[in-house]
C-alpha atoms as a PDB file:
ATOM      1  CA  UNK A   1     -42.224 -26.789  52.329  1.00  0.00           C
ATOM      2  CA  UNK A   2     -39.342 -24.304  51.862  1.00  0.00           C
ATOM      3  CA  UNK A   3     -40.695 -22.725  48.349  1.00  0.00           C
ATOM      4  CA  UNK A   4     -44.060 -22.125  50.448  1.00  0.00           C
ATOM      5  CA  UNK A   5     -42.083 -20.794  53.220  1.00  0.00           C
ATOM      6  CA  UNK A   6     -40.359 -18.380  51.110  1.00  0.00           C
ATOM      7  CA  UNK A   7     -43.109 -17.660  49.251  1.00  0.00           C
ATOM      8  CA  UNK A   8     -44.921 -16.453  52.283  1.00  0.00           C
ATOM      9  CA  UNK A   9     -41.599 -14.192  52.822  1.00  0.00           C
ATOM     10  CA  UNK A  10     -41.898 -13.041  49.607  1.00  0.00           C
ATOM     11  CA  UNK A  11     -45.711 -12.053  49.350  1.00  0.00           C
ATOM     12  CA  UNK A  12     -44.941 -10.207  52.705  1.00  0.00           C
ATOM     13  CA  UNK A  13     -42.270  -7.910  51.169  1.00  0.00           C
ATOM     14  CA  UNK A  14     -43.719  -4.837  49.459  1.00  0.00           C
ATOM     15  CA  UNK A  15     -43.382  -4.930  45.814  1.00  0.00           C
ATOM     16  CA  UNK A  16     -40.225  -2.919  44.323  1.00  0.00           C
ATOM     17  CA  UNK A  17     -40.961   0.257  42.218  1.00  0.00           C
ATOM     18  CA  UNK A  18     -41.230  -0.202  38.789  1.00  0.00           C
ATOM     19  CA  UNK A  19     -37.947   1.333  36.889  1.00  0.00           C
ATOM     20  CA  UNK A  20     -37.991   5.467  37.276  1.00  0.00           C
ATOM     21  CA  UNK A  21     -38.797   6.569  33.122  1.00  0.00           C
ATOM     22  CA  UNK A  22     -39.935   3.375  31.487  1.00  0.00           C
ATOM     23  CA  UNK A  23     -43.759   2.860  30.995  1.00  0.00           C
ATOM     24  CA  UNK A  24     -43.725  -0.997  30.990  1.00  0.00           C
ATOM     25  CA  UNK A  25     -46.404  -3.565  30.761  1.00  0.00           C
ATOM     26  CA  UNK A  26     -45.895  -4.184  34.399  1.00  0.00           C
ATOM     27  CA  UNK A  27     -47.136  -0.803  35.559  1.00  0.00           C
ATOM     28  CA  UNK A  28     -50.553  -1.486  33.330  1.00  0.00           C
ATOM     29  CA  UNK A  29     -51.070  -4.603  34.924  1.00  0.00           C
ATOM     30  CA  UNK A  30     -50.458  -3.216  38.588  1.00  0.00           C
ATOM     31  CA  UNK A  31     -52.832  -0.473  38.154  1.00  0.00           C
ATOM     32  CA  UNK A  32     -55.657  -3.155  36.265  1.00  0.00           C
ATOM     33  CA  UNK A  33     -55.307  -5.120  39.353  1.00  0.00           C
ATOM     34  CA  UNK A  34     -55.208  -2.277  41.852  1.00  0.00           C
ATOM     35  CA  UNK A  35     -58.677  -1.547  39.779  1.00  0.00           C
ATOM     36  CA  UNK A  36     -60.005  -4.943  40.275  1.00  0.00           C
ATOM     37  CA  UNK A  37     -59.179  -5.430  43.822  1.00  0.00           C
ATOM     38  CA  UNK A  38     -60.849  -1.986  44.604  1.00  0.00           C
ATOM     39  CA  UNK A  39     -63.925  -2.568  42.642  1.00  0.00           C
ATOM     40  CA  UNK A  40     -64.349  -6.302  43.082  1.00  0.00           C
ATOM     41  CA  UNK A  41     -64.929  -6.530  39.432  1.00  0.00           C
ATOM     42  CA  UNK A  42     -65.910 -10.029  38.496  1.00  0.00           C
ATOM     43  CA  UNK A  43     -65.747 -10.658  34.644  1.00  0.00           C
ATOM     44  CA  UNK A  44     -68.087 -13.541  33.860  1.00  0.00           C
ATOM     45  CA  UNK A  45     -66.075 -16.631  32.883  1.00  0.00           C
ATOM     46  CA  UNK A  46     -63.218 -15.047  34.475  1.00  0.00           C
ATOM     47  CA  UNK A  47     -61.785 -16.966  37.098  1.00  0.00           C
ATOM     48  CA  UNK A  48     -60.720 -14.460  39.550  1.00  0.00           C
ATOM     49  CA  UNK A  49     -56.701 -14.954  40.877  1.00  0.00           C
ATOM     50  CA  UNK A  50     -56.234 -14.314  44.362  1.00  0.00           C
ATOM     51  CA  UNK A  51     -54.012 -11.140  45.182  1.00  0.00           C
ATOM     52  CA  UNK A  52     -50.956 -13.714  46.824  1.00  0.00           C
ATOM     53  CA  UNK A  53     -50.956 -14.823  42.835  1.00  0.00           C
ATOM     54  CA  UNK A  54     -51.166 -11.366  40.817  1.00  0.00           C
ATOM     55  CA  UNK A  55     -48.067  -9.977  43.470  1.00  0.00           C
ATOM     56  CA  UNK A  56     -46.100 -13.070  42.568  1.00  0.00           C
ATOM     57  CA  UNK A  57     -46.685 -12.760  38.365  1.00  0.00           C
ATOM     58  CA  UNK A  58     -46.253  -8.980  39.201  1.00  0.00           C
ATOM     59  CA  UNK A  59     -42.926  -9.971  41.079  1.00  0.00           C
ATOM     60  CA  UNK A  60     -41.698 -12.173  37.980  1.00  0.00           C
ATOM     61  CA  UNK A  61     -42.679  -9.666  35.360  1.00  0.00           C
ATOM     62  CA  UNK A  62     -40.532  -7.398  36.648  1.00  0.00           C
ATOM     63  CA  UNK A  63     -37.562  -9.747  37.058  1.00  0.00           C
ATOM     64  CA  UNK A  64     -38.319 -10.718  33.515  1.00  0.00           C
ATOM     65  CA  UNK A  65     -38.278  -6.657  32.595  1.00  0.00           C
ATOM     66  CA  UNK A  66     -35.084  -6.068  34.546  1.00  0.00           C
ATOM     67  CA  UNK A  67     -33.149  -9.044  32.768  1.00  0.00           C
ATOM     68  CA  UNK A  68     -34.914  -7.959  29.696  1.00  0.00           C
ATOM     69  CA  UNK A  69     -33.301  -4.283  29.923  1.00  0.00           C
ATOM     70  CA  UNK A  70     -29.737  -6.279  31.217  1.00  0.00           C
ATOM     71  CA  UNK A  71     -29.779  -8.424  28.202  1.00  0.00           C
ATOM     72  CA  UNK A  72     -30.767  -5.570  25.782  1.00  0.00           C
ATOM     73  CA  UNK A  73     -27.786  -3.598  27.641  1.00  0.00           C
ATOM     74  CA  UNK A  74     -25.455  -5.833  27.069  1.00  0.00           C
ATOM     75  CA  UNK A  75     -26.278  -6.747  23.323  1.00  0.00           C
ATOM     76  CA  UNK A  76     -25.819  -2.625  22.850  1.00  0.00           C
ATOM     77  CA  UNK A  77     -21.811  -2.828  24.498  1.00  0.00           C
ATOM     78  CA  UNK A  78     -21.389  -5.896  22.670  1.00  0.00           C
ATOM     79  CA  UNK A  79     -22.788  -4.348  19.452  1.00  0.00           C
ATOM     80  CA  UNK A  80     -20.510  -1.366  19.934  1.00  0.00           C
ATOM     81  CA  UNK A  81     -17.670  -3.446  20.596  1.00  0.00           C
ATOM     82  CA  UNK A  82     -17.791  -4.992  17.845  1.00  0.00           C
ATOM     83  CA  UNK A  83     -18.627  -1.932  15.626  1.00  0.00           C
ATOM     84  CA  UNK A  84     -15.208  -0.411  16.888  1.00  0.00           C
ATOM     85  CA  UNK A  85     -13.370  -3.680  16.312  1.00  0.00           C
ATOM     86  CA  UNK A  86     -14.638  -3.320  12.460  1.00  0.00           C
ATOM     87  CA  UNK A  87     -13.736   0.174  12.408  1.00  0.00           C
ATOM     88  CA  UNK A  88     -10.083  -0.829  13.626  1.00  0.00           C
ATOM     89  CA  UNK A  89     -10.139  -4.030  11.435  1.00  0.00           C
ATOM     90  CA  UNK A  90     -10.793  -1.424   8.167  1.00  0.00           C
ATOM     91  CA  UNK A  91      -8.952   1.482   9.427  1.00  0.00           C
ATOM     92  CA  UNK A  92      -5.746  -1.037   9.182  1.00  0.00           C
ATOM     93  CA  UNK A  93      -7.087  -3.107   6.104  1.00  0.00           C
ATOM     94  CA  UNK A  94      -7.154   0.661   4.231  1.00  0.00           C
ATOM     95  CA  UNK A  95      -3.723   1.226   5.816  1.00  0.00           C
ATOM     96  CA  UNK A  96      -2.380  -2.251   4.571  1.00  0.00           C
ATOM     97  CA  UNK A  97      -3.752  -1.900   0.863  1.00  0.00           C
ATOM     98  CA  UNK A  98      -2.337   2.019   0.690  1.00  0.00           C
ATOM     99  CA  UNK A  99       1.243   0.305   2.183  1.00  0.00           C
ATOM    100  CA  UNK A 100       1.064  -2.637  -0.726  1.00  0.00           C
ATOM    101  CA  UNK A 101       0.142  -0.179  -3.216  1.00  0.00           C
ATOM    102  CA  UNK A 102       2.786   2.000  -2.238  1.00  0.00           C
ATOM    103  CA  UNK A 103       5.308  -1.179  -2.835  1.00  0.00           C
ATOM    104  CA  UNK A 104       3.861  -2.542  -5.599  1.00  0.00           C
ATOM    105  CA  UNK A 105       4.401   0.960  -6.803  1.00  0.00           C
ATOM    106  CA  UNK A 106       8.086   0.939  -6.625  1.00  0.00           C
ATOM    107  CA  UNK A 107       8.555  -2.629  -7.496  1.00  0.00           C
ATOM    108  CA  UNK A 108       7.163  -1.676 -10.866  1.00  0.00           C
ATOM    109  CA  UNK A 109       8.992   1.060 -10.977  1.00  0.00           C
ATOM    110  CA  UNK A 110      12.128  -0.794 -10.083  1.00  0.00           C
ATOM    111  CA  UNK A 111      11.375  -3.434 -12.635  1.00  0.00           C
ATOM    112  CA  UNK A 112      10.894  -1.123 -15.286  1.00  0.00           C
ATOM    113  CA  UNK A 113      14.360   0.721 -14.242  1.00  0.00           C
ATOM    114  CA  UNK A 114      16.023  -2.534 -14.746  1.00  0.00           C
ATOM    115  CA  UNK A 115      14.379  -3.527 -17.385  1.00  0.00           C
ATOM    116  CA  UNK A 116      15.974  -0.610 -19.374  1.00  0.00           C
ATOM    117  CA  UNK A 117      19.084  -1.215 -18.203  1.00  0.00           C
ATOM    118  CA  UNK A 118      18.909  -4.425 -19.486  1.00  0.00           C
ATOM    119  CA  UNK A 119      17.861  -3.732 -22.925  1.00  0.00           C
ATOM    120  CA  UNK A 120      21.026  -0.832 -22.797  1.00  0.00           C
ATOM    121  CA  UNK A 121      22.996  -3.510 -21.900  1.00  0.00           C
ATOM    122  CA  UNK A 122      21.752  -6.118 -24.963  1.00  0.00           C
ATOM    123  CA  UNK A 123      22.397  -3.047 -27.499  1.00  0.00           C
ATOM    124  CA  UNK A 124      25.667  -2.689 -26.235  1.00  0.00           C
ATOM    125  CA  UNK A 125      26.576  -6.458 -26.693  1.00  0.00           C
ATOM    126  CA  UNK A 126      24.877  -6.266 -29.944  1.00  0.00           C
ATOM    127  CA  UNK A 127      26.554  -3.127 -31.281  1.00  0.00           C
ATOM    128  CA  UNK A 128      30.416  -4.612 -30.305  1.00  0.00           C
ATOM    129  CA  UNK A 129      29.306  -8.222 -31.855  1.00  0.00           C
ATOM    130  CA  UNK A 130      28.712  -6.245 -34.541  1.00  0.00           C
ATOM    131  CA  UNK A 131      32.155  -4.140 -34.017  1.00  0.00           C
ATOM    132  CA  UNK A 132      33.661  -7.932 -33.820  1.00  0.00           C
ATOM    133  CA  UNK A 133      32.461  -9.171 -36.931  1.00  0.00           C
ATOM    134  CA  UNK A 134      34.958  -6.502 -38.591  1.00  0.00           C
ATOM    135  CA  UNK A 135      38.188  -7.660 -36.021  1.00  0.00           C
ATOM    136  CA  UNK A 136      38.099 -11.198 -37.647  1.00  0.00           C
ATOM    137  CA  UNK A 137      39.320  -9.625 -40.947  1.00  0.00           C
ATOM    138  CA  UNK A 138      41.620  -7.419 -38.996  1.00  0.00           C
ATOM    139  CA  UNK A 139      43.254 -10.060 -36.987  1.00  0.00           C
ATOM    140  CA  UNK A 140      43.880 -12.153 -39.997  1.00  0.00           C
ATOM    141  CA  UNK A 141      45.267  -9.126 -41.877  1.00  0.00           C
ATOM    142  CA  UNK A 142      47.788  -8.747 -38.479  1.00  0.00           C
ATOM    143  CA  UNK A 143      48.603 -12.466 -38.519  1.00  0.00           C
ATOM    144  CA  UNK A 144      49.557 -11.803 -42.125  1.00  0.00           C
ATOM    145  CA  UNK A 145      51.690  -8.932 -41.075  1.00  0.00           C
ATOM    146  CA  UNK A 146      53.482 -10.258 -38.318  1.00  0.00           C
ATOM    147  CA  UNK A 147      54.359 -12.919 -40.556  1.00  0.00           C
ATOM    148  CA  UNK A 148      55.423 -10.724 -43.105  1.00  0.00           C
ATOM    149  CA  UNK A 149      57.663  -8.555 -40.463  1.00  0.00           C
ATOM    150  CA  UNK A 150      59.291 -12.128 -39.351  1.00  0.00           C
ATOM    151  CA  UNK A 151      60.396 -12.726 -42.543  1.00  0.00           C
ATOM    152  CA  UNK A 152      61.760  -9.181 -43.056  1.00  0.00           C
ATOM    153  CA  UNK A 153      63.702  -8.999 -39.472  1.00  0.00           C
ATOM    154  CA  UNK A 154      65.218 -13.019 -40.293  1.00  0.00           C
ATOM    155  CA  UNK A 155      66.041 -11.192 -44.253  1.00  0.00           C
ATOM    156  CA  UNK A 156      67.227  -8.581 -42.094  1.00  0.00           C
ATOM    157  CA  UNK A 157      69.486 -10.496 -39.922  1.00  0.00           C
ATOM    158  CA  UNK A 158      71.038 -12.491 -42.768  1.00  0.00           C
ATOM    159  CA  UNK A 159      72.062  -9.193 -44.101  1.00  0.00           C
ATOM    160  CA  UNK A 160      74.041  -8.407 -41.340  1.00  0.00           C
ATOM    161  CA  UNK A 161      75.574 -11.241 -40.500  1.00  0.00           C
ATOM    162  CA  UNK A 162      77.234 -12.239 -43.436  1.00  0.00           C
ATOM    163  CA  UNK A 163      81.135 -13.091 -42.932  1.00  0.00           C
END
């Protein structure tokens, strides 16, 4: 009882204007039905709606159209959005792989620095081993010596202490 009652409000209502610079299948329709009610064309094995019915499917095509151009309007900002998010998203990817590249970069060159230093370093040890291999022979011959200067200073002593 209420859908018929608003119905009845609704058929009463003029019909809104069809959006300002879009030809849309709704404006076709409205002026094949203006044509028909005009003419009183009857198409045979055509039932012929009443004009309460082609308002209301006019009425709901162009709710349809308007959520139609909503949705479409929305899928474009949501679209964009998210093209600007990827733009952001790379912009700062590129910025992150230039920043570890830059690192990496010094790391290597870092590890290569110390790397040298560390073979200086082995070539160094190496080179006084080698230098040591010579003091073994040297110490023995100052053992030897020392001895040999013990002896001489207790000769010595002797010497000079005799009564």
């Amino acid at each position: 009882m209420e859908a018929e009652e608003s119905t009845k409000v609704a058929s009463s209502s003029p019909p809104p204007p069809p959006p300002p610079h879009s030809e849309t299948l709704v404006s076709e329709t409205e002026s094949n039905l203006q044509e028909e009610e005009e003419g009183e064309v009857d198409r045979i094995g055509d039932s012929k709606p009443t004009s309460f019915d082609q308002k209301e499917i006019l009425r709901a095509l162009e709710v349809v159209e308007r959520d139609s151009v909503a949705i479409a309007q929305s899928y474009t900002s949501l679209f964009a959005s998210l093209r600007l998010a990827l733009s952001e998203v790379t912009s700062s990817s590129v910025d992150h792989m230039q920043c570890f590249s830059d690192a990496a970069g010094r790391l290597q060159e870092c590890a290569l620095d110390a790397a040298t230093k560390g073979n200086h370093y082995i070539n160094s040890c190496l080179r006084l081993n080698e230098e040591m291999k010579g003091i073994d022979s040297l110490a023995r011959q100052l053992k030897i010596l020392k001895r040999n200067v013990d002896t001489l200073d207790t000769a010595v002593n002797r010497l000079l202490r005799l009564p």
